[in-house]
C-alpha atoms as a PDB file:
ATOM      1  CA  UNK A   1       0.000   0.000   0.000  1.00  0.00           C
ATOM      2  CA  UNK A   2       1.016   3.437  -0.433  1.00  0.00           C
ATOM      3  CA  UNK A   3       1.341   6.153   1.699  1.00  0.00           C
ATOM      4  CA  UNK A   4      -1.787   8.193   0.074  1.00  0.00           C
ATOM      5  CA  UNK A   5      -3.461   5.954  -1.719  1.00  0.00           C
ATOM      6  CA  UNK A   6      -5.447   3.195   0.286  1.00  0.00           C
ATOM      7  CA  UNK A   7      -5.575   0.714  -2.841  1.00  0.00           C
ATOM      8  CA  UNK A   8      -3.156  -1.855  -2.675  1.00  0.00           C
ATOM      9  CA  UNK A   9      -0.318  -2.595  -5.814  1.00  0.00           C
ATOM     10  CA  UNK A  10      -1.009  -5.384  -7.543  1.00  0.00           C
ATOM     11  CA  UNK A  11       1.339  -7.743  -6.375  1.00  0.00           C
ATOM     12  CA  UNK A  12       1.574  -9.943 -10.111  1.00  0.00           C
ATOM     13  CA  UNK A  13       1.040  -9.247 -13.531  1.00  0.00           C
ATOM     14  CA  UNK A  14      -2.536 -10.966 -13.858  1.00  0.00           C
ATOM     15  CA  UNK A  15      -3.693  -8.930 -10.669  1.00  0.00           C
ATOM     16  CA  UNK A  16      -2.525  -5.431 -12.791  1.00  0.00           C
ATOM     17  CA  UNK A  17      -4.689  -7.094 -15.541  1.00  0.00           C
ATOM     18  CA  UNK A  18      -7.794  -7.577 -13.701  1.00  0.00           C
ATOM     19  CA  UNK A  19      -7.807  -3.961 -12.927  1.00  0.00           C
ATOM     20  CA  UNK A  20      -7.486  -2.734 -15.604  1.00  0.00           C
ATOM     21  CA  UNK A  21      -9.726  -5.025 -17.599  1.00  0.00           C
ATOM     22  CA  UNK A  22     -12.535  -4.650 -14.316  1.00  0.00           C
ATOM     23  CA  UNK A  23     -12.040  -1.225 -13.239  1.00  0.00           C
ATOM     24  CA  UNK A  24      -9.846   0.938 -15.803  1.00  0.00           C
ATOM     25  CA  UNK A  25     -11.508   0.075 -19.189  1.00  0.00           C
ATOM     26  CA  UNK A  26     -15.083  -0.260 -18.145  1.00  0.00           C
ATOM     27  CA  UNK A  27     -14.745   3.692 -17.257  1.00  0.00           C
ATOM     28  CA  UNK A  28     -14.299   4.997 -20.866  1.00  0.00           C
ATOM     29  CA  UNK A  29     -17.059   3.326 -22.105  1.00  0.00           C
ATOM     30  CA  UNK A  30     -19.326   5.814 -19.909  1.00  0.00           C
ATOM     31  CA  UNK A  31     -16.979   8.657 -21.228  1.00  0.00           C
ATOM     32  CA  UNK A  32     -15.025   8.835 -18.008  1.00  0.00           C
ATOM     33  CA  UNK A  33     -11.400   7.615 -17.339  1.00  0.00           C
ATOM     34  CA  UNK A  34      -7.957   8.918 -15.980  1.00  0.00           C
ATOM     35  CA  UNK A  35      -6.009  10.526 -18.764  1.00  0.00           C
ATOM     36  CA  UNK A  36      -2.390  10.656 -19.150  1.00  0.00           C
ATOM     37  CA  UNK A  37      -0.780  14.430 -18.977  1.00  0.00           C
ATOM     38  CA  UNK A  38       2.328  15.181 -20.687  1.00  0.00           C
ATOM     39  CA  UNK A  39       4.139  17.943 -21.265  1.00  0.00           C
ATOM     40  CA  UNK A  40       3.818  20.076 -24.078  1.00  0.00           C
ATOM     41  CA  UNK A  41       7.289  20.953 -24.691  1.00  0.00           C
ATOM     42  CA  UNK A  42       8.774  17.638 -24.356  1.00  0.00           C
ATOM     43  CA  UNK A  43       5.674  15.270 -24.309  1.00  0.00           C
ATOM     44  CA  UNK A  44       7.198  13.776 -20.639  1.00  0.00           C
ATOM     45  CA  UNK A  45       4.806  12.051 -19.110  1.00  0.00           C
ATOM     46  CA  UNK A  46       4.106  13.633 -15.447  1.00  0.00           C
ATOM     47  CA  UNK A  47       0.995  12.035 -14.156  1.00  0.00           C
ATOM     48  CA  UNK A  48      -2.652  11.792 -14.995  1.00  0.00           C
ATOM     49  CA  UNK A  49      -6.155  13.392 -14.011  1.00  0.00           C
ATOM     50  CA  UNK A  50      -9.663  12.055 -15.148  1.00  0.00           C
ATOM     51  CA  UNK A  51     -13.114  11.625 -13.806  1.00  0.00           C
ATOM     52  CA  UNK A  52     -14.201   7.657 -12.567  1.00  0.00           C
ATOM     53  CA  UNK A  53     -17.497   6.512 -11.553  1.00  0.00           C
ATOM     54  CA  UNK A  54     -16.925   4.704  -7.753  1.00  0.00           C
ATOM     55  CA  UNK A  55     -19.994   1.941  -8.066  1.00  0.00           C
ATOM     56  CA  UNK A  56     -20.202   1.974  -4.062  1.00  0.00           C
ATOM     57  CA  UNK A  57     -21.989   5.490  -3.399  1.00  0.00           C
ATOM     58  CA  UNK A  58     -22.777   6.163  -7.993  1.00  0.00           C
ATOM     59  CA  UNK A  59     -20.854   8.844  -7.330  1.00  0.00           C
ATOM     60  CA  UNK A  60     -18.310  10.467  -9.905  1.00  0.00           C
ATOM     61  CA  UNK A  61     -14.584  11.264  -8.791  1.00  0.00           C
ATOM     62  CA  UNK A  62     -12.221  13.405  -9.825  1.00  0.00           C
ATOM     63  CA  UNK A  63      -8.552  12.133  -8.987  1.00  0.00           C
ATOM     64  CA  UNK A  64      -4.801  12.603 -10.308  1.00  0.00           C
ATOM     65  CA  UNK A  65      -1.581  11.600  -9.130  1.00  0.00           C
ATOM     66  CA  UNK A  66       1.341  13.285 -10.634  1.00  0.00           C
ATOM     67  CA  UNK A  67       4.909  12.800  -9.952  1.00  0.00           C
ATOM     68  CA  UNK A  68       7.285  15.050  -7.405  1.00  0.00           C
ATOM     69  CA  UNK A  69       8.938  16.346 -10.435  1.00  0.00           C
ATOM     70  CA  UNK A  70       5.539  18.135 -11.363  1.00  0.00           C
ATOM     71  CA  UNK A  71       4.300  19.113  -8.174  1.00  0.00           C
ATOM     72  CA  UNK A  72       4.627  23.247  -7.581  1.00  0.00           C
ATOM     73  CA  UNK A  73       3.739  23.974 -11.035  1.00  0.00           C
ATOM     74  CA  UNK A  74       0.657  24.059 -11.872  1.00  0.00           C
ATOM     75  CA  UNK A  75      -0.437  21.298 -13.537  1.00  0.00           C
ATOM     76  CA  UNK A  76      -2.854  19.629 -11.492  1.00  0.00           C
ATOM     77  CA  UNK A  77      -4.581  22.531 -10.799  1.00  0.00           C
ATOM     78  CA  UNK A  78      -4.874  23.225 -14.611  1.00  0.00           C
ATOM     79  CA  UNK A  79      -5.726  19.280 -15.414  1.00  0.00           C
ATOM     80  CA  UNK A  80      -8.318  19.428 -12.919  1.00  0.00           C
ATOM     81  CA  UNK A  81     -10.660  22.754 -13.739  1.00  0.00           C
ATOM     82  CA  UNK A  82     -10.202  21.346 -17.590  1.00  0.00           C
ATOM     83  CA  UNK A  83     -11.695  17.733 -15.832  1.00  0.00           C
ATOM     84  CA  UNK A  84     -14.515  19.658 -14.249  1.00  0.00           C
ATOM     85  CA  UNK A  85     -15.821  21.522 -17.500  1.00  0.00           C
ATOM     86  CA  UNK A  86     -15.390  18.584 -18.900  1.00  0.00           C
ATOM     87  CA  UNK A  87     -17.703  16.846 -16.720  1.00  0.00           C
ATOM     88  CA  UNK A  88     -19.894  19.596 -15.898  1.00  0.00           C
ATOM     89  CA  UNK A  89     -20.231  21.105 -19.578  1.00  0.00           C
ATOM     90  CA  UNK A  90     -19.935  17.889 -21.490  1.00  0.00           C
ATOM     91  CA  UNK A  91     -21.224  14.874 -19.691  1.00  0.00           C
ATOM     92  CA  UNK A  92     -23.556  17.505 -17.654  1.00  0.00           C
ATOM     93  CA  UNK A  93     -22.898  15.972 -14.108  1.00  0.00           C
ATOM     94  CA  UNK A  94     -24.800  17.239 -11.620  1.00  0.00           C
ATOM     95  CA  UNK A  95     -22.437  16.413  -9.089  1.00  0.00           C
ATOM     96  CA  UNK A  96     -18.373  15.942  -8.976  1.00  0.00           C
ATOM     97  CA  UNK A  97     -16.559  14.924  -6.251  1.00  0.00           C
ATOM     98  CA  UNK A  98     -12.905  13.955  -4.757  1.00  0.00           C
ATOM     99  CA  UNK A  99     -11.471  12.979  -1.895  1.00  0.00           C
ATOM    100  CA  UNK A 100      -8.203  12.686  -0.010  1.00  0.00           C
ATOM    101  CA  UNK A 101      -6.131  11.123   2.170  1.00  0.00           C
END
């Protein structure tokens, strides 16, 4: 487990599978998902932001992780307000939330 995160690693290959085929995937066929954020200078890949439906409570989350090398600058503040009008002005949520650890 990580420090911030209460999901555990997958420990093997096939468990990394089964989330992604069970949880990842299923999300962008309702037009949500975590998407990747690069750089636009350099296209270096620093983390990701996205919007995923959590089954438990039908709610819709917003989340991102980015790296320490982009923290400070930006980024997930800009990934996430282009996530919410996304959500809000596209998919026309009523409702977005996150949460945090």
């Amino acid at each position: 487990m990580l420090r911030y995160i209460p999901e555990p690693v997958p420990e093997t290959d096939e468990a990394a599978r089964q989330i992604i085929t069970n949880i990842v995937l299923p999300q962008y066929q309702n037009k949500l998902g975590r998407w990747a954020v690069h750089l636009k200078a350099t296209n270096e890949f620093v983390g990701w932001c996205g919007l995923k439906c959590l089954k438990e409570n039908n709610e819709i989350d917003l989340g991102y992780r980015f790296k320490p090398s982009a923290w400070g600058k930006g980024y997930a503040t800009e990934a996430a307000k282009a996530t919410l009008a996304y959500g809000l002005d596209t998919l026309l949520l009523k409702k977005i939330i996150a949460h945090t650890h």
